[in-house]
Protein backbone atom coordinates (compact mmCIF):
# COMPACT_ATOMS: atom_id res chain seq x y z
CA UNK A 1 -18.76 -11.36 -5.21
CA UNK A 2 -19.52 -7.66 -5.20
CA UNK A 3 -16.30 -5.78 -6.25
CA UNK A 4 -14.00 -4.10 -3.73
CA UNK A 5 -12.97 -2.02 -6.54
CA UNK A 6 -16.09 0.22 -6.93
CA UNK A 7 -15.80 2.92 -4.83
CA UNK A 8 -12.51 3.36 -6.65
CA UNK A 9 -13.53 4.34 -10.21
CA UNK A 10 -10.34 5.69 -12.21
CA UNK A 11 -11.05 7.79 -15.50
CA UNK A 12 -8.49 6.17 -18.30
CA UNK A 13 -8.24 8.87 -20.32
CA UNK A 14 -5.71 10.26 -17.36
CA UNK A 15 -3.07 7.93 -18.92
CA UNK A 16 -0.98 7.97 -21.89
CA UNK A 17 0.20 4.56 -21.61
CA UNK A 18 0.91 1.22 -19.33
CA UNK A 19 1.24 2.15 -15.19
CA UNK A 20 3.76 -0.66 -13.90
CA UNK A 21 3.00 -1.43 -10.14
CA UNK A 22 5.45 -2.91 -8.63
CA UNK A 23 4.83 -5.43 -5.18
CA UNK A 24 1.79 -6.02 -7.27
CA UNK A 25 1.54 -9.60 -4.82
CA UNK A 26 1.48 -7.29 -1.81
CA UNK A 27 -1.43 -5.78 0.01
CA UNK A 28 -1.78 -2.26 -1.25
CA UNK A 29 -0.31 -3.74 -4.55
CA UNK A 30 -3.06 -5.98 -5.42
CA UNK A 31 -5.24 -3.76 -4.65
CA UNK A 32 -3.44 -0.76 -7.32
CA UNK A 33 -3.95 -3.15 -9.80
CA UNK A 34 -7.28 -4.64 -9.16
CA UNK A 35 -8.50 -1.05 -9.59
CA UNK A 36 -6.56 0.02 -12.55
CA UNK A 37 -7.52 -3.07 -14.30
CA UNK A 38 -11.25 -2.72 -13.69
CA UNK A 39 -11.17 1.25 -14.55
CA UNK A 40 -9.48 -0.04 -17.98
CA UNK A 41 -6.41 1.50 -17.05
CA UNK A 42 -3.37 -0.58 -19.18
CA UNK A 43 -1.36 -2.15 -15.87
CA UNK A 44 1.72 -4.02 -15.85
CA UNK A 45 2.16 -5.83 -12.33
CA UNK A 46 5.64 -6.33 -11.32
CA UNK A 47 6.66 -8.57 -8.36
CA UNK A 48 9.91 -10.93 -7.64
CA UNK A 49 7.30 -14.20 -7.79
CA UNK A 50 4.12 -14.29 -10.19
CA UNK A 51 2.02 -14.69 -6.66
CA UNK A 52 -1.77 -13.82 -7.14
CA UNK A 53 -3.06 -14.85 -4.07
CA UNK A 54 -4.27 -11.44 -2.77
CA UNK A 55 -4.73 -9.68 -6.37
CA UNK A 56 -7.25 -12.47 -6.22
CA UNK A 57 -8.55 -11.83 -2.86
CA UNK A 58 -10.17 -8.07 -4.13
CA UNK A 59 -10.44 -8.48 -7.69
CA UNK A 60 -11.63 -12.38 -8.14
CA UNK A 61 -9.53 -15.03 -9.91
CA UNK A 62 -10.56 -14.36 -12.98
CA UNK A 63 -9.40 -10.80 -13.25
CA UNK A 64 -6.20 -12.04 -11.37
CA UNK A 65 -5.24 -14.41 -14.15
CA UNK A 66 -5.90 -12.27 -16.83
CA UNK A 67 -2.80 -9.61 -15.63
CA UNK A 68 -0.08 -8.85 -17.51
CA UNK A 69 2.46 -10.12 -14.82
CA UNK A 70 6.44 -9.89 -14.88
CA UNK A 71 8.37 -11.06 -12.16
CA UNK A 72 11.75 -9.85 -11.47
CA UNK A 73 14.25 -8.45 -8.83
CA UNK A 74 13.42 -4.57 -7.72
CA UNK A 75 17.33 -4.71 -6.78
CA UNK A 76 18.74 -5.30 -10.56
CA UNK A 77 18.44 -1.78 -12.10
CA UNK A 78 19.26 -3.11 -15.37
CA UNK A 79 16.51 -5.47 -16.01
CA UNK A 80 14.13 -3.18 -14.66
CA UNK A 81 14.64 -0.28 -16.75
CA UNK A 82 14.70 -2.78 -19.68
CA UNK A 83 11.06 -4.17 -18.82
CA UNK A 84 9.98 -0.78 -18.54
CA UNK A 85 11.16 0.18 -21.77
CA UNK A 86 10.05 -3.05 -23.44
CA UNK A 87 6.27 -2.66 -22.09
CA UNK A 88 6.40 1.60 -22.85
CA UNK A 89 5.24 2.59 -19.28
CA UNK A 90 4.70 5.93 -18.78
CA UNK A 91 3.74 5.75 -14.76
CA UNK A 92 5.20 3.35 -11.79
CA UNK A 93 3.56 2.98 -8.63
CA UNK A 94 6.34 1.47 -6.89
CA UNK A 95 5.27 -0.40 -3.71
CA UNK A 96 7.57 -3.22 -3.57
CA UNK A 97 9.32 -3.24 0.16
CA UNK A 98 10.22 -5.45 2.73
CA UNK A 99 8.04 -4.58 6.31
CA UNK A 100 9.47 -3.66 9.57
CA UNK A 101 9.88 -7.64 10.87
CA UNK A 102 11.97 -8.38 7.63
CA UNK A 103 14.24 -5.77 7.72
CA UNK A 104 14.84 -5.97 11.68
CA UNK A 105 15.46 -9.78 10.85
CA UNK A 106 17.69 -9.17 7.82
CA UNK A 107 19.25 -5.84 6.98
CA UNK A 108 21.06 -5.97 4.47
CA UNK A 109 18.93 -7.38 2.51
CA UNK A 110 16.03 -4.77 3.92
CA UNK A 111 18.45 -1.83 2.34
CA UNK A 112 18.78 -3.53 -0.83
CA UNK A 113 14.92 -4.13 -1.29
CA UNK A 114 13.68 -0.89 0.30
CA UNK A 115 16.85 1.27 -0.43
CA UNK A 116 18.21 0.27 -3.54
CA UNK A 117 15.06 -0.63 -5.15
CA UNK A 118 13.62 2.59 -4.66
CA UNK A 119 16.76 4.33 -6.68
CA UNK A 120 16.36 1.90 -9.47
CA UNK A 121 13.03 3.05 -9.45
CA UNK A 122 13.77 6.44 -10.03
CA UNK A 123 16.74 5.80 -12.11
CA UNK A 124 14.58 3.99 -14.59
CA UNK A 125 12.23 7.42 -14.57
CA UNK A 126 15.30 9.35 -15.56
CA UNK A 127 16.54 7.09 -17.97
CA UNK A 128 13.35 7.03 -19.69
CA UNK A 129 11.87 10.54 -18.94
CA UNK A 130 8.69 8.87 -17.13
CA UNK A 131 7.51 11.71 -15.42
CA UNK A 132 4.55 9.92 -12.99
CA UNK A 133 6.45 8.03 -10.53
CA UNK A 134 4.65 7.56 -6.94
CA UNK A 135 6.45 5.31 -4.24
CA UNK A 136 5.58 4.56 -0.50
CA UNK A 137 7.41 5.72 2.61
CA UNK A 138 5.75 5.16 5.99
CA UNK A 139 4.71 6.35 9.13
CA UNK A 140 7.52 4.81 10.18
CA UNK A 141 9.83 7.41 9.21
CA UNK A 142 8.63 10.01 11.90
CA UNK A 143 10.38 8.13 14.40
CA UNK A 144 13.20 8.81 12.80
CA UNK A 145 13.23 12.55 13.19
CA UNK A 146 15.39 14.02 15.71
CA UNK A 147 14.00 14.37 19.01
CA UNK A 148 10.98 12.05 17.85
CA UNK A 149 9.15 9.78 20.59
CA UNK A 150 7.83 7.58 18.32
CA UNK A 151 9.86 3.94 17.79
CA UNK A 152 12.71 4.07 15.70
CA UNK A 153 13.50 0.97 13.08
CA UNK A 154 15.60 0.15 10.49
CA UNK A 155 12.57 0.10 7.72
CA UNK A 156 11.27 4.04 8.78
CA UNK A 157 15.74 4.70 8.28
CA UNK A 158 15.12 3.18 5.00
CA UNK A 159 11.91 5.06 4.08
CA UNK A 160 13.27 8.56 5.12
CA UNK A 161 16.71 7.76 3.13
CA UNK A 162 14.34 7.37 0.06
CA UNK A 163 12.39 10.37 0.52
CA UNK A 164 15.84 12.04 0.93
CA UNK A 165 16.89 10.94 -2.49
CA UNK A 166 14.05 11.38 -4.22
CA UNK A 167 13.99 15.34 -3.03
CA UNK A 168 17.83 14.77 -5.03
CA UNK A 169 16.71 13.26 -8.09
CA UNK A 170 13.97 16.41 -8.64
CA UNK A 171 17.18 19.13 -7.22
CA UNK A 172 19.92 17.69 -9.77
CA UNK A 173 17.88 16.02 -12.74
CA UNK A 174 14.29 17.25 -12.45
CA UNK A 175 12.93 13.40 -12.06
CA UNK A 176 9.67 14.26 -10.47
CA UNK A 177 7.78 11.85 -7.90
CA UNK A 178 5.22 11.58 -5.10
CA UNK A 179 5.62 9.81 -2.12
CA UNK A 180 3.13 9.37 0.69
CA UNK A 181 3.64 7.84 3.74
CA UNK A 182 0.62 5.33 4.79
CA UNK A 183 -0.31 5.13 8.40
CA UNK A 184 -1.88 1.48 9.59
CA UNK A 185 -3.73 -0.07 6.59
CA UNK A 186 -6.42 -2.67 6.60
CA UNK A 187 -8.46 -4.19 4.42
CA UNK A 188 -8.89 -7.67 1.93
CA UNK A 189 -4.73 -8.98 1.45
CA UNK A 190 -3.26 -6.87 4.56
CA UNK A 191 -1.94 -10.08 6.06
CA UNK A 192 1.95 -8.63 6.92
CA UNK A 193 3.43 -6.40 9.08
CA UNK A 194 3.40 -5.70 12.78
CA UNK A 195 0.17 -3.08 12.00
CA UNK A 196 -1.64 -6.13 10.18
CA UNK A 197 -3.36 -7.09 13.62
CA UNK A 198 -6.82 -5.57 13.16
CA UNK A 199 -7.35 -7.41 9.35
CA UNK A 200 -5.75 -10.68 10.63
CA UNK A 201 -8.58 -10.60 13.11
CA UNK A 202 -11.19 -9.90 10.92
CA UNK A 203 -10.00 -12.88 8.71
CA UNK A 204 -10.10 -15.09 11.88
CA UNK A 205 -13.30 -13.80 12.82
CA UNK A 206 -14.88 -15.32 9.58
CA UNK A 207 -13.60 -18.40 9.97
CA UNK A 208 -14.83 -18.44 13.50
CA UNK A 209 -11.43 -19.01 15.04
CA UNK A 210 -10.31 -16.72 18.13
CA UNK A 211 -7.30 -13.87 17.64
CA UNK A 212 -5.85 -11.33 19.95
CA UNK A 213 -4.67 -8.15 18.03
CA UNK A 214 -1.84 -7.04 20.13
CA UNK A 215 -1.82 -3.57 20.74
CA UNK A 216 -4.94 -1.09 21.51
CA UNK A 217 -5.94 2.44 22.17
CA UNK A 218 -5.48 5.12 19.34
CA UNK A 219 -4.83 4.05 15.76
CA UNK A 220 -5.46 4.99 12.07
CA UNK A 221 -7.91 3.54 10.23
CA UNK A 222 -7.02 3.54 6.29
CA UNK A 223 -8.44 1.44 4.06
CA UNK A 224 -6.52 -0.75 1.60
CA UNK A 225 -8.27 0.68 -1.51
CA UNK A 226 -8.47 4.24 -0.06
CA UNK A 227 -4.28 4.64 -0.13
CA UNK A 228 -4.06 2.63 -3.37
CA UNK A 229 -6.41 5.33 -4.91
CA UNK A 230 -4.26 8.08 -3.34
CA UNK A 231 -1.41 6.40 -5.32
CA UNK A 232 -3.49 6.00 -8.73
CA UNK A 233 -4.67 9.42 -8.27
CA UNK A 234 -0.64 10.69 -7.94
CA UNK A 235 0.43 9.19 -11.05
CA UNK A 236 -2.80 10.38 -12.87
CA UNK A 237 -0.71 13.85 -13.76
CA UNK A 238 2.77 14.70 -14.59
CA UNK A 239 4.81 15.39 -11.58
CA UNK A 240 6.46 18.76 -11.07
CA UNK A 241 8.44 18.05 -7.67
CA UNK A 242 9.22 15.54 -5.13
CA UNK A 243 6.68 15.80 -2.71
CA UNK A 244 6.06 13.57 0.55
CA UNK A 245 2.67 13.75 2.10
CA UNK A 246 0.89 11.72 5.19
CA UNK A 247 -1.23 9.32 4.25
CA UNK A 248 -3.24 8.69 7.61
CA UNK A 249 -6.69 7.74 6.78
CA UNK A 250 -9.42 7.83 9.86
CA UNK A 251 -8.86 8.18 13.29
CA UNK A 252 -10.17 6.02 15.85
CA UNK A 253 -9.32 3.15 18.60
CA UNK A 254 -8.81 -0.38 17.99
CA UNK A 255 -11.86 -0.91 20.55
CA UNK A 256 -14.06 1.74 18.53
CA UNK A 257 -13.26 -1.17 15.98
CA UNK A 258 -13.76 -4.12 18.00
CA UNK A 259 -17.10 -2.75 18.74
CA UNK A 260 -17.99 -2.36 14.76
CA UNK A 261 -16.56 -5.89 14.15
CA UNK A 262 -19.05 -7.33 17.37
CA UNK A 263 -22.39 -5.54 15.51
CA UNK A 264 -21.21 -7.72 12.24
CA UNK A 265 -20.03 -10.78 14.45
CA UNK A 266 -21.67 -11.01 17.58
CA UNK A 267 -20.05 -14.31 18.51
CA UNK A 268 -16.81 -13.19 17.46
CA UNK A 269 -14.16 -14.25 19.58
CA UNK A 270 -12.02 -11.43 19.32
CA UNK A 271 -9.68 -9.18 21.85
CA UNK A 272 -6.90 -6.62 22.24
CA UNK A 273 -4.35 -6.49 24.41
CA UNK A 274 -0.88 -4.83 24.59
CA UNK A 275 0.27 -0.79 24.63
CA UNK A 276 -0.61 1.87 21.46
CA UNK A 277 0.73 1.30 18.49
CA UNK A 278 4.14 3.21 18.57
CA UNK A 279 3.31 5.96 15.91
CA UNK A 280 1.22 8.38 15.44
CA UNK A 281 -2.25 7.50 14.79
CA UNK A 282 -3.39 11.21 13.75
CA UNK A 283 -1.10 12.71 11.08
CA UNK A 284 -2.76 15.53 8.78
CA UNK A 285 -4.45 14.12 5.91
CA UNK A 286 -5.57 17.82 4.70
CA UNK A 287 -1.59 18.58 2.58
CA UNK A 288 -2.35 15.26 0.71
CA UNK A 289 -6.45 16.17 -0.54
CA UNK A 290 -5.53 19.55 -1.17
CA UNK A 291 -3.02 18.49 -4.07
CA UNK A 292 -4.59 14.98 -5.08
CA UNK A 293 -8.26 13.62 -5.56
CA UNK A 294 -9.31 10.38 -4.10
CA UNK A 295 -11.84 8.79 -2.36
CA UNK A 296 -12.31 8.21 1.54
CA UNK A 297 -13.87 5.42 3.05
CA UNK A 298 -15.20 5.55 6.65
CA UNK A 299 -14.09 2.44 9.33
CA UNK A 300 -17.69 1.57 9.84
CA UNK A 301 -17.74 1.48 5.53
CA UNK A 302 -14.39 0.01 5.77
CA UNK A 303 -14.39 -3.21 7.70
CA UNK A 304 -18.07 -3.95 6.82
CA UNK A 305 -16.86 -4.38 3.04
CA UNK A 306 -13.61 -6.16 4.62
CA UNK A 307 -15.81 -8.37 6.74
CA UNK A 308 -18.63 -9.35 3.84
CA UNK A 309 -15.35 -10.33 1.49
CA UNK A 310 -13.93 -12.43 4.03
CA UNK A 311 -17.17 -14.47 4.66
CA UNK A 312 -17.36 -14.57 0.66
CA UNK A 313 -13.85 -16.20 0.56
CA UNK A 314 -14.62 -18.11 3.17
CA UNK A 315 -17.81 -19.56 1.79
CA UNK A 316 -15.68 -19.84 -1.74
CA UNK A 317 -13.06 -22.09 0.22
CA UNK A 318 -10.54 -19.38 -0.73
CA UNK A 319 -10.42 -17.90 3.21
């Protein structure tokens, strides 16, 4: 299969030592590490099961299989600051989170994952003076601004708590970090969250089954391998803040990619139904390229590659 991972190319020499990604099984995870690894970038993927289902998906089995992989809890503090010592990191891409379904469902346990495991994150960086650290917010948390139409939900409350703390970690101990708030992502291993519509479809669509995505009109359009790049390329430097930048990607509408996915598929049995997706589907991607360097796909670019994969994995028995 032809890799995902080249339009992605990372220069090593940016890193003094290992970059731990945590929710390394995850979408944008897999993808962090499926482009570190093939740039020869020394990657430690972190996750609470050894999963490598959709590391798999965009880098191959074989590459899969051949990660250093710990699994552990992002909510014990202890044992994570240990494996980071004991493996000499010097980056984390943290990414590990629980998605607006699961927290709504359980949330308790949301806060712990998304909450807590976010200041373990950066109280391993202060404990060990690791001075790349790069997590994900969301869209999510501009509905949580005062006076904001946009849907409010537990997970964007989580998300703007941690960008709140990690603006206190730089004020009272100087632990820098970058977070960036993704908009919708697609692409190979996107197979969660309410915004996971559009891939789920394209998956279907390969196996020649029928789906309805269910919302329409307006949305972003950012590739999986796109936002992990943005969050390779903000651990690529030492931090000097804690900054929070959009992450949006393309704009377009989900018929705009219906009608992409029909030129690929014409017997694709595909629709949309239901009201916009309840964020914004056109936040400023201009803050975020003026301080970091990363590549940007296009939506025709990015769910041709998407599509072409998911026939591979099809064909491979793996879809």
């Amino acid at each position: 299969m032809t890799a995902l991972t080249d339009p992605f190319p990372v220069a090593p020499d940016a890193f003094d030592g290992p970059v731990l990604v945590t929710g390394a099984g995850g979408c944008l995870g897999a993808w962090a590490v499926a482009i570190l690894q093939a740039s020869g970038v020394p990657v430690v993927a972190f996750d609470l099961r050894d999963d490598r289902r959709r590391p798999a998906m965009v880098m191959g089995e074989a590459g899969a299989a051949a990660l250093a992989w710990e699994t552990g809890d992002i909510t014990d503090g202890k044992a994570f600051a240990d494996l980071c010592a004991g493996h000499g990191i010097r980056a984390i891409i943290h990414l590990a989170a629980l998605q607006v379904p699961f927290c709504a469902a359980s949330p308790a346990l949301g806060a712990r994952v998304n909450v807590e495991g976010t200041i373990n994150v950066l109280e391993a960086a202060r404990a060990l003076g690791i001075r790349r650290t790069a997590f994900a917010s969301s869209v999510a948390a501009h509905g949580m601004a005062a006076g904001s139409t946009w849907q409010r939900t537990l997970y964007g409350a989580y998300k703007l708590a941690n960008e709140q703390s990690a603006a206190v970690y730089w004020q009272d101990w100087q632990v820098p970090s970058i977070c960036l708030r993704p908009n919708v992502v697609y692409g190979v291993g996107r197979d969660q969250g309410v915004s996971a519509g559009f891939t789920l479809a394209l998956q279907a669509a390969a196996r020649g089954e029928s789906f309805d995505i269910p919302f329409t009109g307006p949305t972003s359009w950012l590739y999986a391998g796109e936002a992990a790049a943005a969050f390779i390329a903000a651990v690529s430097r030492d931090g000097d803040a804690a900054r929070v930048f959009d992450l949006n990607g393309r704009t377009g509408t989900v018929e705009a990619g219906l009608a992409i996915l029909r030129a690929l598929a014409p017997d694709a049995r595909i629709t949309a139904s239901g009201g916009p997706f309840p964020f914004p589907a056109d936040m400023d991607d201009a803050p975020v390229r003026a301080h970091l360097n990363f590549p940007q796909i296009g939506i025709v670019d990015g769910i041709a590659a998407t599509w072409r994969r998911f026939v591979a994995l099809r064909d491979r028995g793996r879809g």
